[in-house]
N, C-alpha and C. Protein backbone atom coordinates (compact mmCIF):
# COMPACT_ATOMS: atom_id res chain seq x y z
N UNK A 1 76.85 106.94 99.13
CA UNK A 1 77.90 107.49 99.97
C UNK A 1 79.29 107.27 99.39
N UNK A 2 79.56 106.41 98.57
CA UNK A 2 80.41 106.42 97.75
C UNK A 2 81.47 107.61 97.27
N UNK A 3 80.59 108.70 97.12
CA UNK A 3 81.49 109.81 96.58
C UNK A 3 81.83 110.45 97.87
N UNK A 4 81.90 110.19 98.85
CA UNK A 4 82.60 110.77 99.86
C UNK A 4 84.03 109.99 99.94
N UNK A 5 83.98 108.73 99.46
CA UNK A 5 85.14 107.80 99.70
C UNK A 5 85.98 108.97 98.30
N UNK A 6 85.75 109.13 97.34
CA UNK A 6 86.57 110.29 96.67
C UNK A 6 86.46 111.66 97.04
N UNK A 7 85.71 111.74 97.79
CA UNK A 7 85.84 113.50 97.68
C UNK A 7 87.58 113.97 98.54
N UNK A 8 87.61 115.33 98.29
CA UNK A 8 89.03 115.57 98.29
C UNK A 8 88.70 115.60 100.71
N UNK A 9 89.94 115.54 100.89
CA UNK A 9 90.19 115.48 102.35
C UNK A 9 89.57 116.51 103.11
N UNK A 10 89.14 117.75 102.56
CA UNK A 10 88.57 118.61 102.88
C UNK A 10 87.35 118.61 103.18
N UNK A 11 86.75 118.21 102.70
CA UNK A 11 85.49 117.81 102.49
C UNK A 11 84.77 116.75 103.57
N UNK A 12 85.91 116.03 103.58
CA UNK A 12 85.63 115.62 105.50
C UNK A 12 85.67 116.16 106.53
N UNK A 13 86.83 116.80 106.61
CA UNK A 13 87.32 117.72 107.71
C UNK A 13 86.17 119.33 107.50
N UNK A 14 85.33 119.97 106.66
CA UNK A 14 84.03 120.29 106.51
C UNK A 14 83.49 119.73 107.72
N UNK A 15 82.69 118.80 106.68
CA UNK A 15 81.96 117.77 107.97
C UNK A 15 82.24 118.11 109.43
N UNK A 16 83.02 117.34 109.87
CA UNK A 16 83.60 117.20 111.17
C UNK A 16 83.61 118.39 112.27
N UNK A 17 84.03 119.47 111.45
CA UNK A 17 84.34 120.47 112.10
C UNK A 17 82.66 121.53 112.21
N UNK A 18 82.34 121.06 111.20
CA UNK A 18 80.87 121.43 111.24
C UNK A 18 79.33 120.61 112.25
N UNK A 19 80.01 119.43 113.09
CA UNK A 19 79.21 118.83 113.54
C UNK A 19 78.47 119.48 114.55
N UNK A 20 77.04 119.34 114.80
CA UNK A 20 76.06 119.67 115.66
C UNK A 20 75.49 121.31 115.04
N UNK A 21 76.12 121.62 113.58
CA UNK A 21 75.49 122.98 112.84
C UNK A 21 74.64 122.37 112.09
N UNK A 22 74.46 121.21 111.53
CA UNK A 22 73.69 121.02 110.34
C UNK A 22 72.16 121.04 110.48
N UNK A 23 71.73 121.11 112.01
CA UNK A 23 70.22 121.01 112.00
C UNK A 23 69.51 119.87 111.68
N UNK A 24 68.39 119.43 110.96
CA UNK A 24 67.65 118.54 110.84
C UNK A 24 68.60 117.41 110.11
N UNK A 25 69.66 117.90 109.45
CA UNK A 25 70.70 116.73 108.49
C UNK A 25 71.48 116.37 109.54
N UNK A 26 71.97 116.44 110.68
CA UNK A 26 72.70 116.10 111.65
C UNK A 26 72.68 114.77 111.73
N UNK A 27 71.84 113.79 111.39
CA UNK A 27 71.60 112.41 111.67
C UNK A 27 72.39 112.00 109.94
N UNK A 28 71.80 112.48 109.29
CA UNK A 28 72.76 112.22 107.51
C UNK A 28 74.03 112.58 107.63
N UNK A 29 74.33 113.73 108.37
CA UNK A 29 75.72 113.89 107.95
C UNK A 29 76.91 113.31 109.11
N UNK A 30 76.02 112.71 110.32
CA UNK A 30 76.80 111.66 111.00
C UNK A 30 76.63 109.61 110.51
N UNK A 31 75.75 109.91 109.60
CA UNK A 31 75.75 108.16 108.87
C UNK A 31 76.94 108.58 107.88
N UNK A 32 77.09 109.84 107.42
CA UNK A 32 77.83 109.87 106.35
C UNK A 32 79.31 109.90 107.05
N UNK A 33 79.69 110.23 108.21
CA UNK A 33 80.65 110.45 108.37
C UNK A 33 80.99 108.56 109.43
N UNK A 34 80.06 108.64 109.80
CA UNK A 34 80.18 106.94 110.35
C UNK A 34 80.39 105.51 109.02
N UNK A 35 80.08 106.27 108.05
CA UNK A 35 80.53 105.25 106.96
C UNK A 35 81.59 105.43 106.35
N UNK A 36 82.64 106.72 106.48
CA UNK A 36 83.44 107.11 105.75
C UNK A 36 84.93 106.72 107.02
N UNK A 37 84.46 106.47 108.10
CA UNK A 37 85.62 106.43 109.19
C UNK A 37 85.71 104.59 108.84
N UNK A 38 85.16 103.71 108.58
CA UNK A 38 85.06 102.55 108.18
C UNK A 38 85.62 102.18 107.04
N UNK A 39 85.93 103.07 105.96
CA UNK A 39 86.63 102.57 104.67
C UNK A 39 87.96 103.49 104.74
N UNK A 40 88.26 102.87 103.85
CA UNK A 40 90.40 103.43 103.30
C UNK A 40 90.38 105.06 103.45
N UNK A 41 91.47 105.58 103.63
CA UNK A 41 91.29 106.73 103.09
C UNK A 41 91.66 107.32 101.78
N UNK A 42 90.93 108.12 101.21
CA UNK A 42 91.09 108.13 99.60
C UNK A 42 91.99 109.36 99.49
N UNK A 43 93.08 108.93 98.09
CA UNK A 43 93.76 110.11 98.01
C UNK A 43 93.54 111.49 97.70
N UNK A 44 94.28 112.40 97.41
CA UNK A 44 93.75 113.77 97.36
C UNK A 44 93.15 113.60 96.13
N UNK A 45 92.00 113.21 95.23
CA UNK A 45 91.46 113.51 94.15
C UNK A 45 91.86 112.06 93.20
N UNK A 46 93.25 111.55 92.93
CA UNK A 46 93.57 110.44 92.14
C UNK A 46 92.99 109.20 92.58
N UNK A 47 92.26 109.35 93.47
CA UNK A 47 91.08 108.06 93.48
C UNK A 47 91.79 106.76 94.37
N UNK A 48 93.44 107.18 94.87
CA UNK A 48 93.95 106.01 95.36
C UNK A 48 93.40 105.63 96.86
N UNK A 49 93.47 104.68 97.31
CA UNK A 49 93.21 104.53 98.68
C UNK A 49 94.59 103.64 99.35
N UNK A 50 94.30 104.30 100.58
CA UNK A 50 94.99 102.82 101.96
C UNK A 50 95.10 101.80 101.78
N UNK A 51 96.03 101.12 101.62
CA UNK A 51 95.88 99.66 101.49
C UNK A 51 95.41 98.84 103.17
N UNK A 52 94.86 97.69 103.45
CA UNK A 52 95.10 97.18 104.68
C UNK A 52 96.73 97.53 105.72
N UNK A 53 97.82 97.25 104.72
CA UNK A 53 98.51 97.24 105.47
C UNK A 53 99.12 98.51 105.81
N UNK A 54 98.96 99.28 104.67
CA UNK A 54 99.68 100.47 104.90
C UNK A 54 98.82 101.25 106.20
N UNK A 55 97.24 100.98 106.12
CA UNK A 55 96.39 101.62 107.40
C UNK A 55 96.82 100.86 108.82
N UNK A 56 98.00 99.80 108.55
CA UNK A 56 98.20 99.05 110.12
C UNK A 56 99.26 99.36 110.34
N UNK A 57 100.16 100.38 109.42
CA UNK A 57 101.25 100.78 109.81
C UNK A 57 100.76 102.34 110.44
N UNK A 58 100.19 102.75 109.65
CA UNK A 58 99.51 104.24 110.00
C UNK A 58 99.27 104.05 111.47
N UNK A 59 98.46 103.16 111.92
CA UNK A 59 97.80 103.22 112.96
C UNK A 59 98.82 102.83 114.22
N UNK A 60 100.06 102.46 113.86
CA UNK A 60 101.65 102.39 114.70
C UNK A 60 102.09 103.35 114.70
N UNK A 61 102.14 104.43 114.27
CA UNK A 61 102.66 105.59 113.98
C UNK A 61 102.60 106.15 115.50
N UNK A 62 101.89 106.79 115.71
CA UNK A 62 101.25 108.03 117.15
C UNK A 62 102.25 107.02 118.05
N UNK A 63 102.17 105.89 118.13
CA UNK A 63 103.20 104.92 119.31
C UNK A 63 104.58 105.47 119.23
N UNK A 64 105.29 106.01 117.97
CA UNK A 64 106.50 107.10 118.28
C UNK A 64 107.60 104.84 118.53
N UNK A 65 106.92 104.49 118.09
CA UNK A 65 108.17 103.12 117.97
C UNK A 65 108.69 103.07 116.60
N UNK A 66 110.19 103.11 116.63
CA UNK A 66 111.26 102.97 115.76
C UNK A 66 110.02 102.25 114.57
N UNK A 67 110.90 102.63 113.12
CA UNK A 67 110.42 101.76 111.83
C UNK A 67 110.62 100.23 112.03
N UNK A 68 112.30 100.15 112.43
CA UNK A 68 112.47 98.57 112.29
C UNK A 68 111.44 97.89 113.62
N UNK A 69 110.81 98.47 115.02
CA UNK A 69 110.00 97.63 115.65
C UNK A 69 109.07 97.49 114.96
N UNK A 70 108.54 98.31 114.75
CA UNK A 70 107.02 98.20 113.84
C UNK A 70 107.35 97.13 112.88
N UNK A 71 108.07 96.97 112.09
CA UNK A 71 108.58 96.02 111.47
C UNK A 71 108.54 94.51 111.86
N UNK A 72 109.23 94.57 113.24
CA UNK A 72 108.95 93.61 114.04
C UNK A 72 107.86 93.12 114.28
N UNK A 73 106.98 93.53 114.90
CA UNK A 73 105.27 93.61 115.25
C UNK A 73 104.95 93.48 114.28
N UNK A 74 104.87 93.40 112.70
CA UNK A 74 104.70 93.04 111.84
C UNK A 74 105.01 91.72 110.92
N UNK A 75 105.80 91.56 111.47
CA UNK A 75 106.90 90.53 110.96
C UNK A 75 107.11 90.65 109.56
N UNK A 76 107.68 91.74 109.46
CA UNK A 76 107.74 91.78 107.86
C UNK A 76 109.56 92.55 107.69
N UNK A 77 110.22 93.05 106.88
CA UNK A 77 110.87 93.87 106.77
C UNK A 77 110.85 95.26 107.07
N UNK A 78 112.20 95.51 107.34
CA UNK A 78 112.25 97.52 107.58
C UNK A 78 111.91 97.97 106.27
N UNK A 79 112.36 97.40 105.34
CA UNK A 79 112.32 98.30 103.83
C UNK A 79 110.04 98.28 103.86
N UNK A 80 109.96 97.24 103.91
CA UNK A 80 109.22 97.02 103.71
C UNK A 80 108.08 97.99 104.65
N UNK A 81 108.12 98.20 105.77
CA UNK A 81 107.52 99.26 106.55
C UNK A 81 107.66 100.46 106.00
N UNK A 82 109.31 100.75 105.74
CA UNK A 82 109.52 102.15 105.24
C UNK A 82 108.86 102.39 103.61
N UNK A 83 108.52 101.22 103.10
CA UNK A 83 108.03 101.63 101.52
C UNK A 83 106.34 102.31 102.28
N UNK A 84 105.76 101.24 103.24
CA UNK A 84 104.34 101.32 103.34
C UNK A 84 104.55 103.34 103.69
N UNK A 85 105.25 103.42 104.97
CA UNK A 85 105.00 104.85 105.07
C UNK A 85 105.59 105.86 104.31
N UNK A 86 106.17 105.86 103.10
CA UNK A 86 106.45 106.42 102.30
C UNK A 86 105.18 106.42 101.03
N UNK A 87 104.38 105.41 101.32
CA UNK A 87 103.14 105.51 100.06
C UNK A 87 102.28 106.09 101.12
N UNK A 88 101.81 106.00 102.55
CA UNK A 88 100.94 106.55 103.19
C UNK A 88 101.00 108.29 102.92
N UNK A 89 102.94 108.97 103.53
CA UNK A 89 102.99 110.17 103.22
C UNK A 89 102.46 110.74 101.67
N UNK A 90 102.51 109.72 101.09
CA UNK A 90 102.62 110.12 99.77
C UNK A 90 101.06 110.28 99.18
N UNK A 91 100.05 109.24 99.56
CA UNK A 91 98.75 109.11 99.43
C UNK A 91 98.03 110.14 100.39
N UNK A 92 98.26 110.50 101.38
CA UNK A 92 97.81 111.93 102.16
C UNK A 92 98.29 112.85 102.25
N UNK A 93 99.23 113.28 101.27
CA UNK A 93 99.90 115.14 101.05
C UNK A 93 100.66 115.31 101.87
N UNK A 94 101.48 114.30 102.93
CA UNK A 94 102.27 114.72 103.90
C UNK A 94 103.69 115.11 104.09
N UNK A 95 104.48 115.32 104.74
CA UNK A 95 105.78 114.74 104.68
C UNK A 95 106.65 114.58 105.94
N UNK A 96 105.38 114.64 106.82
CA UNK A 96 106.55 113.98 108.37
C UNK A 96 105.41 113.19 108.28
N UNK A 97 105.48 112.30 109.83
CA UNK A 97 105.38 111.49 110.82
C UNK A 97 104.45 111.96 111.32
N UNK A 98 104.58 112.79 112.05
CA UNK A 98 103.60 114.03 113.17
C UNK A 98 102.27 114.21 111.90
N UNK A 99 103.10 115.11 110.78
CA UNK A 99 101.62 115.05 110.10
C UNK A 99 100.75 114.19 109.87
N UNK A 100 101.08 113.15 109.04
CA UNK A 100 100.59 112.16 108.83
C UNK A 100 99.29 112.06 110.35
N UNK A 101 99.61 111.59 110.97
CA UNK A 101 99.53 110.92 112.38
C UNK A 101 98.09 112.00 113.22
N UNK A 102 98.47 113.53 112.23
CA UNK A 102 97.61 114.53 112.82
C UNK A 102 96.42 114.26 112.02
N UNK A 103 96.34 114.55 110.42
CA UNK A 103 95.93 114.23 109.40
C UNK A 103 94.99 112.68 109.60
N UNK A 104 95.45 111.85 110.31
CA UNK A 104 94.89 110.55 110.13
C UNK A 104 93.74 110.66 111.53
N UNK A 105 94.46 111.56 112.51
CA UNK A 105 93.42 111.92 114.01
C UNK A 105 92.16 113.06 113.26
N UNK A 106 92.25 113.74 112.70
CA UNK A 106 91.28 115.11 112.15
C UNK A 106 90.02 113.92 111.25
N UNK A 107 90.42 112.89 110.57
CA UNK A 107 89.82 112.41 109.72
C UNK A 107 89.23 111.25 110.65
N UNK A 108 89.56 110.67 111.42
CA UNK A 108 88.90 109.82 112.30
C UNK A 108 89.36 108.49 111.60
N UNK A 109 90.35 108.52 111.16
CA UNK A 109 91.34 107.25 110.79
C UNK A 109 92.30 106.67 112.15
N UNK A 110 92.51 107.17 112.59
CA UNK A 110 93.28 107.18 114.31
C UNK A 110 91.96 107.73 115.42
């Protein structure tokens, strides 16, 4: 199952959107998709993934709370939040907030 952790984002969202068509694979292609909601998400093709933290900022996102709280709740720096979601946009093809946030709900990362 491995090569699902690289396959391109599409290829999930396939899946997903295809659930309860596959017939007798319906049980394979929900282990496959129950193992793939459990690991990082992989970038478009360059093999990068999520780091822990950058997936605990991701997952603050949809809350619509300022960078510097999240920051807070983190206890870390603003720069430091704003680098994580600037490698998240950057590791999932995005370039707002909203996307991201949609992108991370379609994939079963949120």
């Amino acid at each position: 199952m491995r090569w699902l952790l690289h396959a391109a984002p599409s290829v999930r969202n396939l899946l997903l959107s295809g659930r309860g068509r596959f017939g007798r694979h319906e049980g394979f292609v929900a282990e496959i998709l129950a193992f793939a909601s459990n690991r990082p998400y992989p970038d478009r093709g360059t093999g990068l993934v999520l780091t822990g933290k950058e997936l605990a900022v991701l997952r603050d996102l949809p809350s619509m709370l300022a960078l510097r709280e999240i920051a807070d709740a983190h206890v870390v720096s603003f720069n430091t939040v704003r680098t994580h979601v600037r490698s998240v946009y950057r590791k999932l093809g995005v370039a707002t907030r909203r996307e991201a946030v949609d992108l991370a709900h379609k994939t079963g990362l949120l």
